[in-house]
PDB file of N, CA and C in Angstrom:
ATOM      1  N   UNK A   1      13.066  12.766 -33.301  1.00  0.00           N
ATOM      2  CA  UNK A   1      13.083  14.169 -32.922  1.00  0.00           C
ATOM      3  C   UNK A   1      11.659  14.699 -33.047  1.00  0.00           C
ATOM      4  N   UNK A   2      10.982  15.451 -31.866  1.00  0.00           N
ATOM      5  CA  UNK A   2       9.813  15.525 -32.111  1.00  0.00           C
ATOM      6  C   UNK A   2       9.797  16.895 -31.056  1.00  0.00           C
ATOM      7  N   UNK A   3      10.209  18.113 -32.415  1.00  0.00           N
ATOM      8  CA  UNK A   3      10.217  19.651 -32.218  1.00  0.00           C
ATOM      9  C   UNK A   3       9.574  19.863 -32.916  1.00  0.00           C
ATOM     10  N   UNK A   4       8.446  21.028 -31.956  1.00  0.00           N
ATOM     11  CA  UNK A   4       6.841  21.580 -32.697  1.00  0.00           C
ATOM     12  C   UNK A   4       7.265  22.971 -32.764  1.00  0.00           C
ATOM     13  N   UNK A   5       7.480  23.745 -33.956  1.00  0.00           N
ATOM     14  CA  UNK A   5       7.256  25.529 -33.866  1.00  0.00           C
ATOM     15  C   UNK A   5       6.203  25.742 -34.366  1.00  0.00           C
ATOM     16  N   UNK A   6       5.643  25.485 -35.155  1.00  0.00           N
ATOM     17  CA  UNK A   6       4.012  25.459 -35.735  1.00  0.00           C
ATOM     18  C   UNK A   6       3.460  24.138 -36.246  1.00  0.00           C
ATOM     19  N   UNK A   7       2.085  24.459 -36.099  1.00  0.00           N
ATOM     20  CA  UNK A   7       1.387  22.943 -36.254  1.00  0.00           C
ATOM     21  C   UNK A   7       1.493  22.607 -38.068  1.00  0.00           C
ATOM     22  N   UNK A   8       1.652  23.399 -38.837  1.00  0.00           N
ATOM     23  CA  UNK A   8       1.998  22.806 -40.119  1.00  0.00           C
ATOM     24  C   UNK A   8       3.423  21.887 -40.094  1.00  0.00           C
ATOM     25  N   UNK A   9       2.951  21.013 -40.022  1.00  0.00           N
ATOM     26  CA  UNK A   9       4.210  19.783 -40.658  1.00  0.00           C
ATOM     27  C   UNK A   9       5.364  20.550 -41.881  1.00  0.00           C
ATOM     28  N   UNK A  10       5.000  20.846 -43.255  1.00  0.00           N
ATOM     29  CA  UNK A  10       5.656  21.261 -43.801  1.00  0.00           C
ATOM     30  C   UNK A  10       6.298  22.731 -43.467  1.00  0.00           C
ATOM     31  N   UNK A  11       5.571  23.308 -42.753  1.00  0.00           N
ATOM     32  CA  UNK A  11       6.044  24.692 -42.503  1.00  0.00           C
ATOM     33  C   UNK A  11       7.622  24.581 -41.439  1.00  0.00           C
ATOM     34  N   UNK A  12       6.946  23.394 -40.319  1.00  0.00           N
ATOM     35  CA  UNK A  12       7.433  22.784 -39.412  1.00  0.00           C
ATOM     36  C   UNK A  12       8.920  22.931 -39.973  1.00  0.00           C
ATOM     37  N   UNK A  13       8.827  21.522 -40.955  1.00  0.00           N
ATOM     38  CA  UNK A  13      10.265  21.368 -40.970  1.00  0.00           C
ATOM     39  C   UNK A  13      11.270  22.231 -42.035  1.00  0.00           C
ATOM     40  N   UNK A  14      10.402  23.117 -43.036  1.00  0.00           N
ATOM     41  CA  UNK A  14      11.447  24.324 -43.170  1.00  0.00           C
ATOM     42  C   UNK A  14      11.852  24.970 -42.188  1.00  0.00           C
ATOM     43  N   UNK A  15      11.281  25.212 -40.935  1.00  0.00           N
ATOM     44  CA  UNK A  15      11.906  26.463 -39.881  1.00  0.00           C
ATOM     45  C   UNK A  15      12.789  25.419 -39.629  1.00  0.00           C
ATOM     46  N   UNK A  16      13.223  23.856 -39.032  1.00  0.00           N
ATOM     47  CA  UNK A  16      13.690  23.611 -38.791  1.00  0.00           C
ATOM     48  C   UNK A  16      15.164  23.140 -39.038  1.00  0.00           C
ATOM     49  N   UNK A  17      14.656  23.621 -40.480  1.00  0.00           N
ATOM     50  CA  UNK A  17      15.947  23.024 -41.695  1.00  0.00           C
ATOM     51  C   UNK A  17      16.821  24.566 -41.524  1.00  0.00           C
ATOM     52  N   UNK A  18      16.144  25.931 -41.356  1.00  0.00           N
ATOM     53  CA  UNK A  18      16.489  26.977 -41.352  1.00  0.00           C
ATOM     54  C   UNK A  18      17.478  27.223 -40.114  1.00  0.00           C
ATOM     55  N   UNK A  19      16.604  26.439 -38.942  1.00  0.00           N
ATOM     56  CA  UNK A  19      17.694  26.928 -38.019  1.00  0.00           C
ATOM     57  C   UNK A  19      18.776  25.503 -37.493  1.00  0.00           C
ATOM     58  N   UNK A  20      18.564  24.653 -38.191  1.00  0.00           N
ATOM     59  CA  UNK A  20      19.543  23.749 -38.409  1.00  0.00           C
ATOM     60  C   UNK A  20      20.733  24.675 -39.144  1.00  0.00           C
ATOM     61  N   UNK A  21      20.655  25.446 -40.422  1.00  0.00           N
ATOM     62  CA  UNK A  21      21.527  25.727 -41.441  1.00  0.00           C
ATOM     63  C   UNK A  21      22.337  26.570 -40.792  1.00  0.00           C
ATOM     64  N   UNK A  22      21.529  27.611 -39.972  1.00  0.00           N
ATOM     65  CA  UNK A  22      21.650  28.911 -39.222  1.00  0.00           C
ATOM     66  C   UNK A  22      22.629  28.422 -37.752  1.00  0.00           C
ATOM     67  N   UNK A  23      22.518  27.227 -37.246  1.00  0.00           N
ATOM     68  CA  UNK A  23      23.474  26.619 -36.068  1.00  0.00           C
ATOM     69  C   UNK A  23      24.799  26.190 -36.886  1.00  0.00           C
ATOM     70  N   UNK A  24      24.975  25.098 -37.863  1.00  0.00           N
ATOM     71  CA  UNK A  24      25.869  25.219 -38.527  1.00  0.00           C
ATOM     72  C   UNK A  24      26.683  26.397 -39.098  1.00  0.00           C
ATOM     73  N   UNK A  25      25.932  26.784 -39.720  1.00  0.00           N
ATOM     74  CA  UNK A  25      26.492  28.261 -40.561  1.00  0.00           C
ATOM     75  C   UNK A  25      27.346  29.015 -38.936  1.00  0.00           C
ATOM     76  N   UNK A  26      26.678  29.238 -37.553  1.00  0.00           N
ATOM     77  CA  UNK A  26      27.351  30.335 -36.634  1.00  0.00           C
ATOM     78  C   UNK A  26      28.865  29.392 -35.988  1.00  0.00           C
ATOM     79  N   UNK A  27      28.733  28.008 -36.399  1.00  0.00           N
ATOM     80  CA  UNK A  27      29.077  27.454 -36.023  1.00  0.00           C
ATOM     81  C   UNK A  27      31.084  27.268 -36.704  1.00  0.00           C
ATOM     82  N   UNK A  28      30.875  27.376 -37.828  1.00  0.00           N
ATOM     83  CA  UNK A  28      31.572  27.288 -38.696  1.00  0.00           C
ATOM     84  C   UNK A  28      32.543  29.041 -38.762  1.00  0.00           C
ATOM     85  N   UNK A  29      31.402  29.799 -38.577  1.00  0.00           N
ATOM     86  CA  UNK A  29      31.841  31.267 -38.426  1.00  0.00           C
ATOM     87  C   UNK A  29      32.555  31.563 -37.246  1.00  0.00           C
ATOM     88  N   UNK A  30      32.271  31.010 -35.885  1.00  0.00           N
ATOM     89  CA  UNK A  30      32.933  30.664 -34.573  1.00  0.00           C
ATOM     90  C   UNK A  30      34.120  29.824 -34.899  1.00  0.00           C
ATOM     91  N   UNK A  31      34.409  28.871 -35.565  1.00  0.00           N
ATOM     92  CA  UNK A  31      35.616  28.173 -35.763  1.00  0.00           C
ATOM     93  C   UNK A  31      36.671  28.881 -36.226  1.00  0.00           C
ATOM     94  N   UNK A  32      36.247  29.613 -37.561  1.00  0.00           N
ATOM     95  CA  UNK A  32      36.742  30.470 -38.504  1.00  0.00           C
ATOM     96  C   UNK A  32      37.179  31.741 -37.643  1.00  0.00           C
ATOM     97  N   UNK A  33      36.993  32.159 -36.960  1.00  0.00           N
ATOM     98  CA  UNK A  33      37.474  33.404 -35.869  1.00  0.00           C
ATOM     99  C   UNK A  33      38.164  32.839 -35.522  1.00  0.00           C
ATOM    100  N   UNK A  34      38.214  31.881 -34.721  1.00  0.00           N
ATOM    101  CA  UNK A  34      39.418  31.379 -33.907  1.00  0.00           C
ATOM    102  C   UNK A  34      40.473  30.945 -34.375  1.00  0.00           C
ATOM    103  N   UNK A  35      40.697  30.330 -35.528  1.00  0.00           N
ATOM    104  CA  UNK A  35      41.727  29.470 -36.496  1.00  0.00           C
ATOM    105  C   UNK A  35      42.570  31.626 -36.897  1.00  0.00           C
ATOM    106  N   UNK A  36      41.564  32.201 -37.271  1.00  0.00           N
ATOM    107  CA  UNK A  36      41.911  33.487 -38.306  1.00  0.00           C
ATOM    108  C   UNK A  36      42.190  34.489 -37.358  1.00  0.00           C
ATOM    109  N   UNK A  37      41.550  34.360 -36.059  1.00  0.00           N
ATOM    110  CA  UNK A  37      41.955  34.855 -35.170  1.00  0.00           C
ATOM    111  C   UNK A  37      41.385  36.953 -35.373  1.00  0.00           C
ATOM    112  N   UNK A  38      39.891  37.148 -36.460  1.00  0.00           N
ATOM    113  CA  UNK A  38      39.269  37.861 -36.742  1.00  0.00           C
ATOM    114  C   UNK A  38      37.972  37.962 -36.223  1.00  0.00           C
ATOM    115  N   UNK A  39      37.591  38.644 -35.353  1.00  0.00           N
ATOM    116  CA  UNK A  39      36.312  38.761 -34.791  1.00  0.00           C
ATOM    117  C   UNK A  39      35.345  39.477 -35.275  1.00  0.00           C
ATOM    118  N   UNK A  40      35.827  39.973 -36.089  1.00  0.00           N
ATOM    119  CA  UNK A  40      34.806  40.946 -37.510  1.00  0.00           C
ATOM    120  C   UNK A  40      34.445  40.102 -38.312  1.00  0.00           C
ATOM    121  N   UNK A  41      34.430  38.677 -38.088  1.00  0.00           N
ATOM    122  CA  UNK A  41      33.244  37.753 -38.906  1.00  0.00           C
ATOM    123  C   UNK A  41      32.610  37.765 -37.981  1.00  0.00           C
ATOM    124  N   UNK A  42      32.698  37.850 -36.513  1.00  0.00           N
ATOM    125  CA  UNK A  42      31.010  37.309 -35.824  1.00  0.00           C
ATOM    126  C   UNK A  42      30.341  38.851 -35.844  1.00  0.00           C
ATOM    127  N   UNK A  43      30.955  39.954 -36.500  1.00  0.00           N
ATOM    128  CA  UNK A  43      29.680  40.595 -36.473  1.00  0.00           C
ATOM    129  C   UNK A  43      28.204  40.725 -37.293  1.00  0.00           C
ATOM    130  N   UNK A  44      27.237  40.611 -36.079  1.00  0.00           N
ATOM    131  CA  UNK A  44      25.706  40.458 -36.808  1.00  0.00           C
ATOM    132  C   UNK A  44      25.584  40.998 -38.131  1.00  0.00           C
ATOM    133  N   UNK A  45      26.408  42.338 -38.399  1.00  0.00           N
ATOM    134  CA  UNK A  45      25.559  42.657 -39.631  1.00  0.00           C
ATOM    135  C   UNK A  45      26.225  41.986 -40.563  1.00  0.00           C
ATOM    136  N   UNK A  46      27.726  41.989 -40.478  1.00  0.00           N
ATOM    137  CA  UNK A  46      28.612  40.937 -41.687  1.00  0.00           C
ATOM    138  C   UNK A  46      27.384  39.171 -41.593  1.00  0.00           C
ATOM    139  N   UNK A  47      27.444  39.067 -40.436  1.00  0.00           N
ATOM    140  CA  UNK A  47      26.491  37.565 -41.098  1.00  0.00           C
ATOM    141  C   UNK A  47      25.057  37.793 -42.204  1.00  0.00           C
ATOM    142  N   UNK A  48      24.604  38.896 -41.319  1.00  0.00           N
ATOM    143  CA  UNK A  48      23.450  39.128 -42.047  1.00  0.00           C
ATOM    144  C   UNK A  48      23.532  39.606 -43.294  1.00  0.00           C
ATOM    145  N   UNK A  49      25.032  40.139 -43.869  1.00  0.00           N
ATOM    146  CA  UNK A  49      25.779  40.113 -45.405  1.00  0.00           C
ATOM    147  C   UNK A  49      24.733  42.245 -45.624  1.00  0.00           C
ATOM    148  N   UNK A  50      24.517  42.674 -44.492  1.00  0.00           N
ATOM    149  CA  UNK A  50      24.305  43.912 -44.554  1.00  0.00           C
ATOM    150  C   UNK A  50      25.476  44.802 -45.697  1.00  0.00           C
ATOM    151  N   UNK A  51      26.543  44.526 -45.665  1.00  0.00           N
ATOM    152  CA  UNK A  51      27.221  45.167 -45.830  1.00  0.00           C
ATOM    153  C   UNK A  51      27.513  45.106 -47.923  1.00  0.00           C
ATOM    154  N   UNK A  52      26.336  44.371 -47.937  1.00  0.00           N
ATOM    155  CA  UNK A  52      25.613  44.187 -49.414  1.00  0.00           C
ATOM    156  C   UNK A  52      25.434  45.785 -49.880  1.00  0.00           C
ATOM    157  N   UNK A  53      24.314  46.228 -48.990  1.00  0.00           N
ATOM    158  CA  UNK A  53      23.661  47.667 -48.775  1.00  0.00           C
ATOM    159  C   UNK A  53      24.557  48.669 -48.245  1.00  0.00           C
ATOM    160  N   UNK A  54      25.181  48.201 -47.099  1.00  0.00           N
ATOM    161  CA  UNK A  54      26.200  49.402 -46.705  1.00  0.00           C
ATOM    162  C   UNK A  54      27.784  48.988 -46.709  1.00  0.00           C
ATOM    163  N   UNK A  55      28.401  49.230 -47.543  1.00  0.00           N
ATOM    164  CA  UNK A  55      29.790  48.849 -48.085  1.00  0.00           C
ATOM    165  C   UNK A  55      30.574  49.286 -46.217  1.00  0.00           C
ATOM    166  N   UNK A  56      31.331  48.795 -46.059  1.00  0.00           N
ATOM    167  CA  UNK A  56      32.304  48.860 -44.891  1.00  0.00           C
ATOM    168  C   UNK A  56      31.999  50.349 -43.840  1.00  0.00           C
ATOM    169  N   UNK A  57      30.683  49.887 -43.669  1.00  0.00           N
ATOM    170  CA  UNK A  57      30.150  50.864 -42.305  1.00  0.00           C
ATOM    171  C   UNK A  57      30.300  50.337 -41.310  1.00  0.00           C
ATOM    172  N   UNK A  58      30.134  49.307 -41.227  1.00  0.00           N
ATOM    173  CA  UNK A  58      30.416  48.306 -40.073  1.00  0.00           C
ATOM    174  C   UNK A  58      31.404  47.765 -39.592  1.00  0.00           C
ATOM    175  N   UNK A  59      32.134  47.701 -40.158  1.00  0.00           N
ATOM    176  CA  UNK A  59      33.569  46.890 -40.163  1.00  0.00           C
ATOM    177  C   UNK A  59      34.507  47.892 -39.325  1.00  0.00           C
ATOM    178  N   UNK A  60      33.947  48.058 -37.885  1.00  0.00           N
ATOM    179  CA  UNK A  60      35.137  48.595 -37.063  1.00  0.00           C
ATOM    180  C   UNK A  60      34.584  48.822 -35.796  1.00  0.00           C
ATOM    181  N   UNK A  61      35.417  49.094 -34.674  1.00  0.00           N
ATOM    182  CA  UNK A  61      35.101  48.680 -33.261  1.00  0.00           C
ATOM    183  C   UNK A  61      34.000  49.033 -32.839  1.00  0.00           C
ATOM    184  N   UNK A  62      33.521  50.754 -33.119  1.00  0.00           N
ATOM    185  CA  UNK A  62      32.124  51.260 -33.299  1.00  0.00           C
ATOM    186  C   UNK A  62      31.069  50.299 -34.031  1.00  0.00           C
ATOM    187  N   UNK A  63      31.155  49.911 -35.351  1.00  0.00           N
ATOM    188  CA  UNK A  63      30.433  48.415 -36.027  1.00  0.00           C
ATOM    189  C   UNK A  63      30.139  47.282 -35.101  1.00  0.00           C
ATOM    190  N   UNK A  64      31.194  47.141 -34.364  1.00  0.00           N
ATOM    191  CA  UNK A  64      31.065  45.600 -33.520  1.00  0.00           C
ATOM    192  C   UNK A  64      30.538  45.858 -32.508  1.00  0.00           C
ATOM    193  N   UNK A  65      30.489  47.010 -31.913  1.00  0.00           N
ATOM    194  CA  UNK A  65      30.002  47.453 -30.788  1.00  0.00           C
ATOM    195  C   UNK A  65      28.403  47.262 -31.092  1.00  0.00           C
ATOM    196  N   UNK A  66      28.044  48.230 -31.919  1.00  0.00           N
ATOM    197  CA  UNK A  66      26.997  49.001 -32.290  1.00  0.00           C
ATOM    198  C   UNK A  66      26.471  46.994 -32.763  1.00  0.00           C
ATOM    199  N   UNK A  67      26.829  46.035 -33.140  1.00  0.00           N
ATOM    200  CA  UNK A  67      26.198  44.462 -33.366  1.00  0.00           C
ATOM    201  C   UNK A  67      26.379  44.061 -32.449  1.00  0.00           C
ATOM    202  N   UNK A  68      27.423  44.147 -30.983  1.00  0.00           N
ATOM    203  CA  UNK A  68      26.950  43.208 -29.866  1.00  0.00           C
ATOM    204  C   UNK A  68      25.728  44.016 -29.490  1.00  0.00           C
ATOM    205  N   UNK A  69      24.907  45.534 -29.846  1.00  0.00           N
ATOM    206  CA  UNK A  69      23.958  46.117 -29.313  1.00  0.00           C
ATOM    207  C   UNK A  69      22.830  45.567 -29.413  1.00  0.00           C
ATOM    208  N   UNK A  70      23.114  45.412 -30.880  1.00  0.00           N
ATOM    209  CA  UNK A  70      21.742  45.125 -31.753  1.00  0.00           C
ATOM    210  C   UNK A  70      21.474  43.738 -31.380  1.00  0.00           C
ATOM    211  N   UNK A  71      22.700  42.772 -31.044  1.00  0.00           N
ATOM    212  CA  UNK A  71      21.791  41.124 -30.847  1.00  0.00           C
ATOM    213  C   UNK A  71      21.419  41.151 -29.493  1.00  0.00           C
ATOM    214  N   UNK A  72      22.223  41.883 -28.317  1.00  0.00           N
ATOM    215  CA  UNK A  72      21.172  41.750 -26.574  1.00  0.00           C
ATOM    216  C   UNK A  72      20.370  42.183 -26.827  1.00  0.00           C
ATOM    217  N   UNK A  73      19.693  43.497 -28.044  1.00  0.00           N
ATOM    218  CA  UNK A  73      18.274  44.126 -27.707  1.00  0.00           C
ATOM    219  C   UNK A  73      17.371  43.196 -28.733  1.00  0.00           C
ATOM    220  N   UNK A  74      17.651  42.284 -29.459  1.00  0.00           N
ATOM    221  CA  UNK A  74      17.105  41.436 -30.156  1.00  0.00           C
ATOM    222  C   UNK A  74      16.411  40.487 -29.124  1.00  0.00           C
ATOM    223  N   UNK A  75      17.754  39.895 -28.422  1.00  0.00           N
ATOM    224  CA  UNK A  75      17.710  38.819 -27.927  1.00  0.00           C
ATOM    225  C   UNK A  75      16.449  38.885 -26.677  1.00  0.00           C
ATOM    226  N   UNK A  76      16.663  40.094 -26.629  1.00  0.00           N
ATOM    227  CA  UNK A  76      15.714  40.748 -25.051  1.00  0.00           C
ATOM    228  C   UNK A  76      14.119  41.227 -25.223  1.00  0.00           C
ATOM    229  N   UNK A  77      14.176  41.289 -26.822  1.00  0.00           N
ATOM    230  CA  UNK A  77      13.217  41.709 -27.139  1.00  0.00           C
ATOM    231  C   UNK A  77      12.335  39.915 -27.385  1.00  0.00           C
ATOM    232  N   UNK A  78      12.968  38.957 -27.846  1.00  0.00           N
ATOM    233  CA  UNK A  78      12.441  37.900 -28.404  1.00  0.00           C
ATOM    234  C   UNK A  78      12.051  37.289 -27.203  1.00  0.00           C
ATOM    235  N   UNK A  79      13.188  37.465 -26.108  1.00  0.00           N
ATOM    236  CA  UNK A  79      12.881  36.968 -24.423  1.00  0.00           C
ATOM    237  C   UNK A  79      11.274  37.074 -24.124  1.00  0.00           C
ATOM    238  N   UNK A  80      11.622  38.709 -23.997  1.00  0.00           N
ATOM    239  CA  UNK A  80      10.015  39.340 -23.552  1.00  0.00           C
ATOM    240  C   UNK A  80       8.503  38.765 -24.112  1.00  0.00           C
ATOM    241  N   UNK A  81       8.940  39.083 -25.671  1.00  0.00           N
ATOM    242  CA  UNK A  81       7.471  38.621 -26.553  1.00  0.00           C
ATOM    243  C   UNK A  81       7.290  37.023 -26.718  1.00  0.00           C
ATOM    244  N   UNK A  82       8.126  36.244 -26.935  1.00  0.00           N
ATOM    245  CA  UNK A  82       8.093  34.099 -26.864  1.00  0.00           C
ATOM    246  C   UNK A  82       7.079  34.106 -25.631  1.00  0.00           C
ATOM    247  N   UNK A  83       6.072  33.703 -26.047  1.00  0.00           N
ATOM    248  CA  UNK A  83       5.323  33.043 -25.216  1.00  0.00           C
ATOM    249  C   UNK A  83       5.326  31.833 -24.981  1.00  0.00           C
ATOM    250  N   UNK A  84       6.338  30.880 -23.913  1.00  0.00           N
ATOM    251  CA  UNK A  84       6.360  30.270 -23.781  1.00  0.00           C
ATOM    252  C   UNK A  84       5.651  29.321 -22.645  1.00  0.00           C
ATOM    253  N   UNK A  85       4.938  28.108 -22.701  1.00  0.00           N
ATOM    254  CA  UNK A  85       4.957  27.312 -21.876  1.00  0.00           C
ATOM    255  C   UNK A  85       5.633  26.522 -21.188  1.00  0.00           C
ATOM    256  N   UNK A  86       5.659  26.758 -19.699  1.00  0.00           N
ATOM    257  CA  UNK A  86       6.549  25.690 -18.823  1.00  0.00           C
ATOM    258  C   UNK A  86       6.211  24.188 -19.799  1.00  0.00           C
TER     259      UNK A  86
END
């Protein structure tokens, strides 16, 4: 396997261990909805364990709404700024 996110080797393969953990981890959370048949685990801020800081603000259709918002303008924002090479 020979994936470059930065030229530090060690730096390298923490990001990679991170978003290894981070594919598993959504992965497991996607299973877990479906078996439980609860879609208020895939919301962003419950993963992101927000709800540490804000006790059950989130946890309702407005919540899930307001996290499919927040990951397209994430997602759109990371689109724009990744400078990527063909």
């Amino acid at each position: 396997m020979n994936v470059k996110i930065v030229d530090n080797k060690y730096l390298n393969a923490l990001l990679l261990l991170m978003l290894f953990s981070a594919m598993v981890h959504m992965l497991i959370l996607f299973v877990f909805a479906v078996i439980s048949k609860d879609v208020y685990v895939l919301n962003y801020f419950n993963i992101l364990d927000i709800e540490l800081l804000y006790p059950n603000v989130f946890n309702s259709a407005l919540g899930n709404g307001v996290s499919v918002f927040c990951v397209v303008i994430l997602y759109l924002v990371i689109l724009k700024y990744n400078r990527h090479e063909p």
